[in-house]
N, C-alpha and C. Protein backbone atom coordinates (compact mmCIF):
# COMPACT_ATOMS: atom_id res chain seq x y z
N UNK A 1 24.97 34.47 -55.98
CA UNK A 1 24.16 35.59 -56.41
C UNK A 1 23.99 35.51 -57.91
N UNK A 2 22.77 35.42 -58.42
CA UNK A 2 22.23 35.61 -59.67
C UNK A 2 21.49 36.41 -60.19
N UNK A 3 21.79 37.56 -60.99
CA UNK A 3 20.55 38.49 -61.42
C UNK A 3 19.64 37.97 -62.60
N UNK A 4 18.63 37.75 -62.69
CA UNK A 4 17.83 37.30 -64.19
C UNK A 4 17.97 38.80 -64.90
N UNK A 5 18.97 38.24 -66.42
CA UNK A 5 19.13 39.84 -67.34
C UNK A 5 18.13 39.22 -68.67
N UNK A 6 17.67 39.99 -69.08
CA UNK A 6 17.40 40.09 -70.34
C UNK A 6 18.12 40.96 -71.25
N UNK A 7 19.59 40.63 -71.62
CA UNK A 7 20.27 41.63 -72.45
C UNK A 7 19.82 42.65 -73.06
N UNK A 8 18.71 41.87 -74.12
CA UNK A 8 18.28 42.97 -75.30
C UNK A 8 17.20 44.49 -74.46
N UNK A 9 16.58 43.75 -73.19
CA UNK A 9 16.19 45.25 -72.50
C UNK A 9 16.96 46.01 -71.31
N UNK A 10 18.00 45.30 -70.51
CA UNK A 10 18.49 45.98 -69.30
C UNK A 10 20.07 46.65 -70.25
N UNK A 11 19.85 48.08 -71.07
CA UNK A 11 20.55 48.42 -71.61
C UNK A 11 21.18 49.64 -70.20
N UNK A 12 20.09 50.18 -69.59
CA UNK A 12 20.59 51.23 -68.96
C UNK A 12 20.70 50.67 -67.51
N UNK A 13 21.71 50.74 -66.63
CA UNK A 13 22.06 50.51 -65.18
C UNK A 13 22.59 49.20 -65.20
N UNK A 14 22.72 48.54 -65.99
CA UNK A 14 23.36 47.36 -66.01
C UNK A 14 24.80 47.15 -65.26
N UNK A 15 24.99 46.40 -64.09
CA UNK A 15 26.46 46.30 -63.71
C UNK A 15 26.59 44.68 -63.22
N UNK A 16 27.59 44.08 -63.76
CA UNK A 16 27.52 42.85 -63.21
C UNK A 16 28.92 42.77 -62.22
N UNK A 17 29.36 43.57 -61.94
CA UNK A 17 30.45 43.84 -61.17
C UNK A 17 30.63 43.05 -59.98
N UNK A 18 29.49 43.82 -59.44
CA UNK A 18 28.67 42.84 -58.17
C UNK A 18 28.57 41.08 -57.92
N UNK A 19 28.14 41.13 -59.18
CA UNK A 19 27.93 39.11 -59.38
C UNK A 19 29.40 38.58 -59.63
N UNK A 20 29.97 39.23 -60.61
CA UNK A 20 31.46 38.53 -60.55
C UNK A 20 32.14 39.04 -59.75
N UNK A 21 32.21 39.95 -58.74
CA UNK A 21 33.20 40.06 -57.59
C UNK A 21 32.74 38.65 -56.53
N UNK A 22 31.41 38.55 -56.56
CA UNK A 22 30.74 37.66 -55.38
C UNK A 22 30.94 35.88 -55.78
N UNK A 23 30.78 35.74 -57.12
CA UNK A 23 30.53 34.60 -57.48
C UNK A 23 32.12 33.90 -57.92
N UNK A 24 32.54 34.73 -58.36
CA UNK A 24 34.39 34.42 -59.11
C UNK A 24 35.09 34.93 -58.28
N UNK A 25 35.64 36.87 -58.16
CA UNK A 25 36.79 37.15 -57.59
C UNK A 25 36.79 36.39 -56.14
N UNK A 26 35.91 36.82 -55.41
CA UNK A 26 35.86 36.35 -53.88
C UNK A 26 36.20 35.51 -53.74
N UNK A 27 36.09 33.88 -53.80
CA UNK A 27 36.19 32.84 -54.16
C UNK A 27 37.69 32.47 -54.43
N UNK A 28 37.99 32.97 -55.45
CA UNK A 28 39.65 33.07 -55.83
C UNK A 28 40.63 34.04 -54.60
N UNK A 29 40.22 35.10 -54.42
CA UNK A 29 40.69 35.65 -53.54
C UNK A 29 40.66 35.26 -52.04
N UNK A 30 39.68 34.52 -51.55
CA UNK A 30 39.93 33.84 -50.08
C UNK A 30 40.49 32.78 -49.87
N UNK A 31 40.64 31.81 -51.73
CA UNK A 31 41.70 30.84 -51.36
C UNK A 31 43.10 31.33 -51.44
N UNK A 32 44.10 32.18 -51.87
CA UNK A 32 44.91 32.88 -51.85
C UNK A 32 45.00 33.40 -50.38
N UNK A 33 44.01 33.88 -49.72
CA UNK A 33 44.46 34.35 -48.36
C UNK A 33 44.37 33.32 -47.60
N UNK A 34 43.68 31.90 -47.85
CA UNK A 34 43.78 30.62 -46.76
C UNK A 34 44.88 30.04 -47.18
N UNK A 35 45.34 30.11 -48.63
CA UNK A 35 46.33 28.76 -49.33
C UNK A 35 47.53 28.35 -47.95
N UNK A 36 48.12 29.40 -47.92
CA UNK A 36 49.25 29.42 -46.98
C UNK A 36 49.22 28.33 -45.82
N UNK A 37 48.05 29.58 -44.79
CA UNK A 37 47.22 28.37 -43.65
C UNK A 37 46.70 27.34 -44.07
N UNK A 38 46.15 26.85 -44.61
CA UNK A 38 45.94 25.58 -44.88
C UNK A 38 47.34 24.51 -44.70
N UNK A 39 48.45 24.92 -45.79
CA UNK A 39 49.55 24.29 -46.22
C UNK A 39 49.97 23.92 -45.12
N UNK A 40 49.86 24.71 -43.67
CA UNK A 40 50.42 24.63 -42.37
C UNK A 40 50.12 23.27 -41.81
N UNK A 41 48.45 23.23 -42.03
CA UNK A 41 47.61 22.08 -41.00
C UNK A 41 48.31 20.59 -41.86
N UNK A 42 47.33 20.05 -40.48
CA UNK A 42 48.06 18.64 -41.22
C UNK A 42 46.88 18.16 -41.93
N UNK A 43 45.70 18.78 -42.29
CA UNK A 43 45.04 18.21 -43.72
C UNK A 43 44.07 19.58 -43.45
N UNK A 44 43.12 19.86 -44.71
CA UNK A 44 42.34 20.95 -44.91
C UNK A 44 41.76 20.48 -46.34
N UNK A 45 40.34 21.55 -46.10
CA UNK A 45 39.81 21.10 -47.77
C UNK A 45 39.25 22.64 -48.25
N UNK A 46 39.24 23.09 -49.34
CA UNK A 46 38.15 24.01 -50.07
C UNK A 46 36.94 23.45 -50.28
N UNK A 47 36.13 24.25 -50.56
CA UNK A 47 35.00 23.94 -50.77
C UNK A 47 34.12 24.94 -51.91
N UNK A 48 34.43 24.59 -52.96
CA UNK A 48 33.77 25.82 -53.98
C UNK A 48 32.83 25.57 -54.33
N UNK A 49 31.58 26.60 -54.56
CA UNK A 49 30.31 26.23 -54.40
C UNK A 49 30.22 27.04 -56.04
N UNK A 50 29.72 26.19 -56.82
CA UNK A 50 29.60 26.40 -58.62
C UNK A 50 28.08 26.17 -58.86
N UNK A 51 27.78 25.02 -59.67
CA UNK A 51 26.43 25.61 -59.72
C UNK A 51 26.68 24.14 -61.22
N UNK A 52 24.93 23.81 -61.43
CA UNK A 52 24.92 23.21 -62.26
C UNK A 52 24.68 23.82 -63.80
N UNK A 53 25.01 25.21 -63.41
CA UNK A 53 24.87 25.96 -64.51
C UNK A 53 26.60 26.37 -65.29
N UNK A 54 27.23 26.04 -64.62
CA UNK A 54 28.41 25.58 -64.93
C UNK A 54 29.14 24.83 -66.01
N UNK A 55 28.01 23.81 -66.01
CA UNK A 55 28.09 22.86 -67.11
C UNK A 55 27.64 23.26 -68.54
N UNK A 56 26.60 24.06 -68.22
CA UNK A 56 25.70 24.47 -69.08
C UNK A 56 24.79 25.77 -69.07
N UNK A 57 24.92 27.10 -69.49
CA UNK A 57 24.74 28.00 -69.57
C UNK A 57 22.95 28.32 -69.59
N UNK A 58 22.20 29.01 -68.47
CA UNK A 58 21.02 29.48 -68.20
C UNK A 58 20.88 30.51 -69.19
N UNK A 59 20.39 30.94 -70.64
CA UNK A 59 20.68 32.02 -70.90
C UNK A 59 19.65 33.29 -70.29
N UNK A 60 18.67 33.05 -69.39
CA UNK A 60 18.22 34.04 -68.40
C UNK A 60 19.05 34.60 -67.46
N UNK A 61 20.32 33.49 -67.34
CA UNK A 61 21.49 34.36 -66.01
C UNK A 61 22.90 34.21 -66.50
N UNK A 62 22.97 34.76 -67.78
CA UNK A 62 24.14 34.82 -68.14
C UNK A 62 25.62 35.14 -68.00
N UNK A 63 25.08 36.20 -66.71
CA UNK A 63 26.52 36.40 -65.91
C UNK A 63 26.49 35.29 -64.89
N UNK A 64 25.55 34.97 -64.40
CA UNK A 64 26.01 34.03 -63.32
C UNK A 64 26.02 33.00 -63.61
N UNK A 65 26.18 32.31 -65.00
CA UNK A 65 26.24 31.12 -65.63
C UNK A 65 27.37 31.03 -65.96
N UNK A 66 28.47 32.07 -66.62
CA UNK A 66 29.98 32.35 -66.83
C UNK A 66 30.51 32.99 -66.00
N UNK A 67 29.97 32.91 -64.30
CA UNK A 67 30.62 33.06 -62.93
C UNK A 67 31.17 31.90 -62.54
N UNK A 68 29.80 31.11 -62.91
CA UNK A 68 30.27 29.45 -61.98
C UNK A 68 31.02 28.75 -63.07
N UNK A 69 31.00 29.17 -64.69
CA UNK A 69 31.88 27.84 -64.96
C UNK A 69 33.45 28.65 -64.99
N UNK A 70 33.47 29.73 -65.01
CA UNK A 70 34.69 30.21 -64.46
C UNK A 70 35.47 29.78 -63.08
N UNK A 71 34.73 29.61 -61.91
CA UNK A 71 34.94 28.88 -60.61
C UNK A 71 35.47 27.62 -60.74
N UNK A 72 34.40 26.81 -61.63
CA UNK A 72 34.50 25.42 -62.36
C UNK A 72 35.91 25.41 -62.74
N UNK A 73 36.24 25.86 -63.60
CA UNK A 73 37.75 25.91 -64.44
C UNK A 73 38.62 26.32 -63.51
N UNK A 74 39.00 26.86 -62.30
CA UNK A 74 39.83 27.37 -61.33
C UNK A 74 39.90 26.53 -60.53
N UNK A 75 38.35 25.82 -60.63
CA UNK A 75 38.49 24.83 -59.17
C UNK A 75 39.47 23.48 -59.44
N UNK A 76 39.51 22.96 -60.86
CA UNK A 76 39.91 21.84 -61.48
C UNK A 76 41.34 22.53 -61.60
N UNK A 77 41.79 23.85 -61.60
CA UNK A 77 43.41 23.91 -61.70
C UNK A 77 43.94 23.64 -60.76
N UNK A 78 43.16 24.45 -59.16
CA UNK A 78 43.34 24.31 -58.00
C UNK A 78 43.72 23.05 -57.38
N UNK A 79 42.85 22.08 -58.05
CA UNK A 79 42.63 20.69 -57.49
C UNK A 79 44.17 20.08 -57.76
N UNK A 80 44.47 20.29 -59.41
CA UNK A 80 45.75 19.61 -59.88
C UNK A 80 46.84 20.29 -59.13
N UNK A 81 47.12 21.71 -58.81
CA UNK A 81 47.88 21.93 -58.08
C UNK A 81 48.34 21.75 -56.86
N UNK A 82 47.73 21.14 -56.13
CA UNK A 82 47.26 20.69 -54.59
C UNK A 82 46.98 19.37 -54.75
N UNK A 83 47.24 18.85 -55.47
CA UNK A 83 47.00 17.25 -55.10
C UNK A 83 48.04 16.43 -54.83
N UNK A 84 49.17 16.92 -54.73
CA UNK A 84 50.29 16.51 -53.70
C UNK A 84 50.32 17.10 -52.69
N UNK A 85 49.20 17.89 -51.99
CA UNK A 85 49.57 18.40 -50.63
C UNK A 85 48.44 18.14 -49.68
N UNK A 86 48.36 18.37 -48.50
CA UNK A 86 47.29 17.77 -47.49
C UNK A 86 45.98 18.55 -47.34
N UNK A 87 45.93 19.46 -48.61
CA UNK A 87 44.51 20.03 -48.85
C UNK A 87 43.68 19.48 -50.06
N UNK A 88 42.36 19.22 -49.80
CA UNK A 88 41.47 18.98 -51.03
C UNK A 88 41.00 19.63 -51.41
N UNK A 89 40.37 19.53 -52.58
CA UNK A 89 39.72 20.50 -53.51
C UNK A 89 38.56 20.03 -53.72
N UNK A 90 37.23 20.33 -53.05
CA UNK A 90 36.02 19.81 -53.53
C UNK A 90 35.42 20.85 -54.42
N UNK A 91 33.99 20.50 -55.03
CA UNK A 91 33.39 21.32 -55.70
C UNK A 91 31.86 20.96 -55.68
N UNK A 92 30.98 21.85 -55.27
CA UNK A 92 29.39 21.80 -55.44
C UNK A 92 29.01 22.14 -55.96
N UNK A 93 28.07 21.70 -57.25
CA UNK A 93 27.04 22.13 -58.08
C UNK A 93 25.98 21.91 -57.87
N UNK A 94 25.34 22.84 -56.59
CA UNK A 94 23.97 22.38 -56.62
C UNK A 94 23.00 22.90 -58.09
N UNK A 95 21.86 21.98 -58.07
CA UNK A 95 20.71 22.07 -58.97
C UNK A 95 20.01 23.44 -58.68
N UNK A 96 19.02 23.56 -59.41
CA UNK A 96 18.25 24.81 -58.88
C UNK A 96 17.52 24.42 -56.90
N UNK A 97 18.02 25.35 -56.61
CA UNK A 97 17.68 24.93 -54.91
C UNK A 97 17.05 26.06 -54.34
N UNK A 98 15.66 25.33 -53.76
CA UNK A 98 15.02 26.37 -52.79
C UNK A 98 15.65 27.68 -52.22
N UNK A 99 16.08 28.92 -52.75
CA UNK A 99 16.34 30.24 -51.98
C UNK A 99 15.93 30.99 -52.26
N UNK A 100 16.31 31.96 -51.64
CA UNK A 100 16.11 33.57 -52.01
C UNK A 100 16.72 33.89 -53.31
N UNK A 101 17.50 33.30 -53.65
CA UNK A 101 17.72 33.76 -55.31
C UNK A 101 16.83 33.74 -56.65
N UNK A 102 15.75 32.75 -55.92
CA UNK A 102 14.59 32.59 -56.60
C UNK A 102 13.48 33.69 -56.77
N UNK A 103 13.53 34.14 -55.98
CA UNK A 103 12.34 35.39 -55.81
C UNK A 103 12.94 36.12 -56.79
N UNK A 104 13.46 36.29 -57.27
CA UNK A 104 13.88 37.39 -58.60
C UNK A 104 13.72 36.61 -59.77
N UNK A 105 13.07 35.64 -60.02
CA UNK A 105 12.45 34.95 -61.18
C UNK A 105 10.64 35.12 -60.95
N UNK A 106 10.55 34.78 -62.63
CA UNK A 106 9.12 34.95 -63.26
C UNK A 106 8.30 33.28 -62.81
N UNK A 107 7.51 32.97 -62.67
CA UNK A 107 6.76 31.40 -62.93
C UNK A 107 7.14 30.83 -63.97
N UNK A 108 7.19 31.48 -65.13
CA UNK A 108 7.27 31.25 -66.35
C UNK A 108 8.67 30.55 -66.21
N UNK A 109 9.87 31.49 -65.55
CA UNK A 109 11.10 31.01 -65.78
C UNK A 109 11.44 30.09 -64.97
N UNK A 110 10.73 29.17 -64.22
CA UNK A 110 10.57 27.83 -63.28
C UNK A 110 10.01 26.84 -64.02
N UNK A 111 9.53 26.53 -64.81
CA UNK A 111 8.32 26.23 -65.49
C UNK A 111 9.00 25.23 -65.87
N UNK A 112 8.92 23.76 -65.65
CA UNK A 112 9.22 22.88 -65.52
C UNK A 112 10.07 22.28 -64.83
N UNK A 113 11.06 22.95 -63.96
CA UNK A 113 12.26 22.84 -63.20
C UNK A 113 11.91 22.46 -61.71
N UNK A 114 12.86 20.94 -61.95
CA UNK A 114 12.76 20.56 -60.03
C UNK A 114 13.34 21.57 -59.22
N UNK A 115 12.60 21.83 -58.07
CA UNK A 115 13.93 22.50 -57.06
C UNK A 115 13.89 21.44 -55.97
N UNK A 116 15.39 21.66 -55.49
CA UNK A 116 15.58 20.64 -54.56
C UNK A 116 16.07 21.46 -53.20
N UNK A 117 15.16 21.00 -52.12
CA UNK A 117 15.06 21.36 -50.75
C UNK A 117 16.41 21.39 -50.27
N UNK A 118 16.83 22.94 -49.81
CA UNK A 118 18.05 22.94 -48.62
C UNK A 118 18.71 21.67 -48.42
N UNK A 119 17.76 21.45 -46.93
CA UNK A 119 18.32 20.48 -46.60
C UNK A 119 18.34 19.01 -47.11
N UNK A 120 17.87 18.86 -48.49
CA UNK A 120 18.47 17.62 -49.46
C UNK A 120 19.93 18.05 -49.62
N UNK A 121 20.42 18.89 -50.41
CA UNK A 121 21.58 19.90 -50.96
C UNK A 121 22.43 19.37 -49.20
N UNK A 122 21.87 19.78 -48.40
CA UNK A 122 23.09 19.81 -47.36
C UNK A 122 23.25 18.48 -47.28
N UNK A 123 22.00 17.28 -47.26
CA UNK A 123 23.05 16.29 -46.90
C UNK A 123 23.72 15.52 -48.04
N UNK A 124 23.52 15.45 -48.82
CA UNK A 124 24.19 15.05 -50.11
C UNK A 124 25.51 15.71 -50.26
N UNK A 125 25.59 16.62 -49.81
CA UNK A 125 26.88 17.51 -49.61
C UNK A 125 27.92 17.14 -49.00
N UNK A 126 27.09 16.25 -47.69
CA UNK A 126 28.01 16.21 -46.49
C UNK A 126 28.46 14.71 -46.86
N UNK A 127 27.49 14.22 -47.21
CA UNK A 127 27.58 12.77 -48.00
C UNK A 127 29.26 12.77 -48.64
N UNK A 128 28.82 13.62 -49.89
CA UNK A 128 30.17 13.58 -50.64
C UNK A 128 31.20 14.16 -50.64
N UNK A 129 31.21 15.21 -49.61
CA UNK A 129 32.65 14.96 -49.05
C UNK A 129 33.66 14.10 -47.94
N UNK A 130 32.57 13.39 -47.03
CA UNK A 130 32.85 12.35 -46.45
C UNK A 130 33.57 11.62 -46.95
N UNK A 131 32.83 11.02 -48.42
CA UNK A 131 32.99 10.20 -49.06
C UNK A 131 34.62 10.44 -50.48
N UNK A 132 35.13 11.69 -50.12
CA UNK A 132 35.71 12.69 -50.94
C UNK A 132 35.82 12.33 -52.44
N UNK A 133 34.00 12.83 -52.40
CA UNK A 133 33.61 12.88 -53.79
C UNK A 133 33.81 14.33 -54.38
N UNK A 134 35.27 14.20 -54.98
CA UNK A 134 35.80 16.00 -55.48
C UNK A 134 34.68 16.91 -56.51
N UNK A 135 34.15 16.27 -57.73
CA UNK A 135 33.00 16.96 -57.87
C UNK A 135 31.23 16.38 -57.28
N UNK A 136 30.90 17.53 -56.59
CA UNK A 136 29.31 16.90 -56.11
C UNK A 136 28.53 17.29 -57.26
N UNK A 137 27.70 16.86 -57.72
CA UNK A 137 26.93 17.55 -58.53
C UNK A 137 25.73 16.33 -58.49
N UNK A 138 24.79 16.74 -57.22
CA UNK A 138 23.09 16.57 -56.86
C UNK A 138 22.24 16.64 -57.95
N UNK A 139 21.26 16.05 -57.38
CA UNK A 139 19.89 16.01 -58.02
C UNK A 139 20.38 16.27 -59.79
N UNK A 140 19.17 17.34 -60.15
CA UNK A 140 19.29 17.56 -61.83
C UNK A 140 21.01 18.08 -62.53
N UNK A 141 21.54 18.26 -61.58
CA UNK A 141 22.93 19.59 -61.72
C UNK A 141 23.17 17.89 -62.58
N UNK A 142 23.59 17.02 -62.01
CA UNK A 142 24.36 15.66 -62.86
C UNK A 142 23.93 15.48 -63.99
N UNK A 143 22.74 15.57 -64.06
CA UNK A 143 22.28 15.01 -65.46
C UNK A 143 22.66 16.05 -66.44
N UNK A 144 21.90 17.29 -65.96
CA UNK A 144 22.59 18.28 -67.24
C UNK A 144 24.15 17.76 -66.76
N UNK A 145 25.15 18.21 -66.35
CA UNK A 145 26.24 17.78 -66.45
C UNK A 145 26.28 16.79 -68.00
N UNK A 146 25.86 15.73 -67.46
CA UNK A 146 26.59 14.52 -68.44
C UNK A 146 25.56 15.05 -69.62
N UNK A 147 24.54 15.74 -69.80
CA UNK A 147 24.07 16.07 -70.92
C UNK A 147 24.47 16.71 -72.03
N UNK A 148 25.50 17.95 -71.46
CA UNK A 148 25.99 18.66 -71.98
C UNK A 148 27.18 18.52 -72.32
N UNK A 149 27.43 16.77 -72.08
CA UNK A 149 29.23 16.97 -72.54
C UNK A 149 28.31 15.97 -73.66
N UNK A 150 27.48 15.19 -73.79
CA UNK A 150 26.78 13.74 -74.72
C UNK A 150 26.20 14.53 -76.20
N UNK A 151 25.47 15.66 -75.24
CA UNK A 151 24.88 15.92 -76.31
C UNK A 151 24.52 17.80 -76.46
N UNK A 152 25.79 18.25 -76.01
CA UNK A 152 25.54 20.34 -75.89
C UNK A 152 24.38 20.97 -76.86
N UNK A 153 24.49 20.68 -77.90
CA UNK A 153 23.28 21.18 -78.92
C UNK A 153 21.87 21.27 -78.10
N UNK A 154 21.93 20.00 -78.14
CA UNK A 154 20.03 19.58 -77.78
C UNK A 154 20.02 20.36 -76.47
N UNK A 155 21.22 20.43 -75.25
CA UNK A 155 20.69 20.84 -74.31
C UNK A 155 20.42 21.89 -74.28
N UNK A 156 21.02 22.78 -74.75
CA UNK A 156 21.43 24.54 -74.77
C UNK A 156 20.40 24.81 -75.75
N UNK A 157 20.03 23.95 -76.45
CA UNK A 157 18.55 24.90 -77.12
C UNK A 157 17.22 24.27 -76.07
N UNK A 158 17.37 22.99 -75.45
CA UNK A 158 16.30 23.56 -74.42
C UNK A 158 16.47 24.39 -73.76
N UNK A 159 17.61 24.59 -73.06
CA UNK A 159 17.85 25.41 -71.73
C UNK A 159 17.34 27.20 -73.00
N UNK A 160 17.54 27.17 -73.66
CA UNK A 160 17.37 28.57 -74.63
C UNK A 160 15.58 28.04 -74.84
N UNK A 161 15.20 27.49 -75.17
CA UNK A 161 13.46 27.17 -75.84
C UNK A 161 12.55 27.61 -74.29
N UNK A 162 13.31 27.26 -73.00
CA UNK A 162 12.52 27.81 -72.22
C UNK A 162 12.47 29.56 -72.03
N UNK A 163 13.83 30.14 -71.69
CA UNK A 163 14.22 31.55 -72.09
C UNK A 163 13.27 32.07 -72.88
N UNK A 164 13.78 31.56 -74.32
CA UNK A 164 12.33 32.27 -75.39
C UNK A 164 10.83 32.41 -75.35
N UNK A 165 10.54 31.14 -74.34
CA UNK A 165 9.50 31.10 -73.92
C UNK A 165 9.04 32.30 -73.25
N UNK A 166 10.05 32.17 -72.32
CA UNK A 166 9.59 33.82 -71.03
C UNK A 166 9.23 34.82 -71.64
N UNK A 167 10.44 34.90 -72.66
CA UNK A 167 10.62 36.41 -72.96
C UNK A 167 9.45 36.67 -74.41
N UNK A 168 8.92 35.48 -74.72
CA UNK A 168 7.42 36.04 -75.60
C UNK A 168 6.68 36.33 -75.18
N UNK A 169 6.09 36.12 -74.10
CA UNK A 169 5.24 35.97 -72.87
C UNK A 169 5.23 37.83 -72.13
N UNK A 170 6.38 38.10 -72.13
CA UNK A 170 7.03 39.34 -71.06
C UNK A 170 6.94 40.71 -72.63
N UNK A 171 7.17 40.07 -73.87
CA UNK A 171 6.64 41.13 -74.73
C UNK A 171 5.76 41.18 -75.90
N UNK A 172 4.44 40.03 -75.27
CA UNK A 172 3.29 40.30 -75.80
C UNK A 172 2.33 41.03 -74.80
């Protein structure tokens, strides 16, 4: 779940409560109620679903950009803690992907961005955990990835040059 905020105008009704209970607490909280069961079986995996915004901050979805790299950072403790035991720790960052989370964006705020079809996302998914590839990170999610550790500046002022874009557009 992602809300598109524009800080400087959603001053009144603002709650992101919602997005970080859904995107962070939940997440943390159902591995805590599986950890146990799992430990039982004779192998098991997580599966945390992050986001390629993780890597690198959307500043149109700013809570749900410091949801997933919060997940991100839990998922990599998770992993080290459990990697002497018969559960894995995967992690998905899909790219921007065909959903319903989209309909709450402008054209403007698409505006140059691949989206990649469902069912690409699912099998690449299934691909790499087969393959127990612990971080997935599809289509564009990789590249920003390795972009943002090579070169954070350049990326984060594009990922910001499109933002500014919108939001001249939304108050002329």
């Amino acid at each position: 779940m992602g809300k598109r905020l524009i800080l400087q105008k959603n001053f009144d009704g603002f709650d992101s409560d919602e997005e970080i209970r859904v995107n962070l607490s939940a997440p943390i909280q159902l591995t805590h109620l599986f950890l146990n069961h799992f430990l039982k079986q004779e192998s098991a995996a997580f599966i945390n679903i992050t986001s390629a915004l993780a890597s690198l901050p959307l500043p149109i979805l700013p809570v749900y950009s410091a949801t997933k790299a919060g997940l991100h950072s839990y998922t990599l403790s998770l992993r080290q803690q459990l990697k002497n035991s018969n559960i894995k720790v995967f992690e998905l960052a899909p790219p921007t992907t065909e959903t319903e989370m989209l309909n709450g964006f402008k054209q403007s705020d698409l505006k140059g961005v691949s989206v990649m079809k469902p069912q690409e996302l699912v099998k690449l998914s299934i691909d790499g955990i087969l393959n127990d590839k612990w971080e997935i990170y599809p289509g564009a999610s990789g590249s920003l990835k390795l972009l943002s550790r090579i070169w954070p500046d350049f990326a984060l002022s594009r990922m910001s040059h499109q933002f500014q874009q919108a939001n001249l557009k939304e108050n002329s």
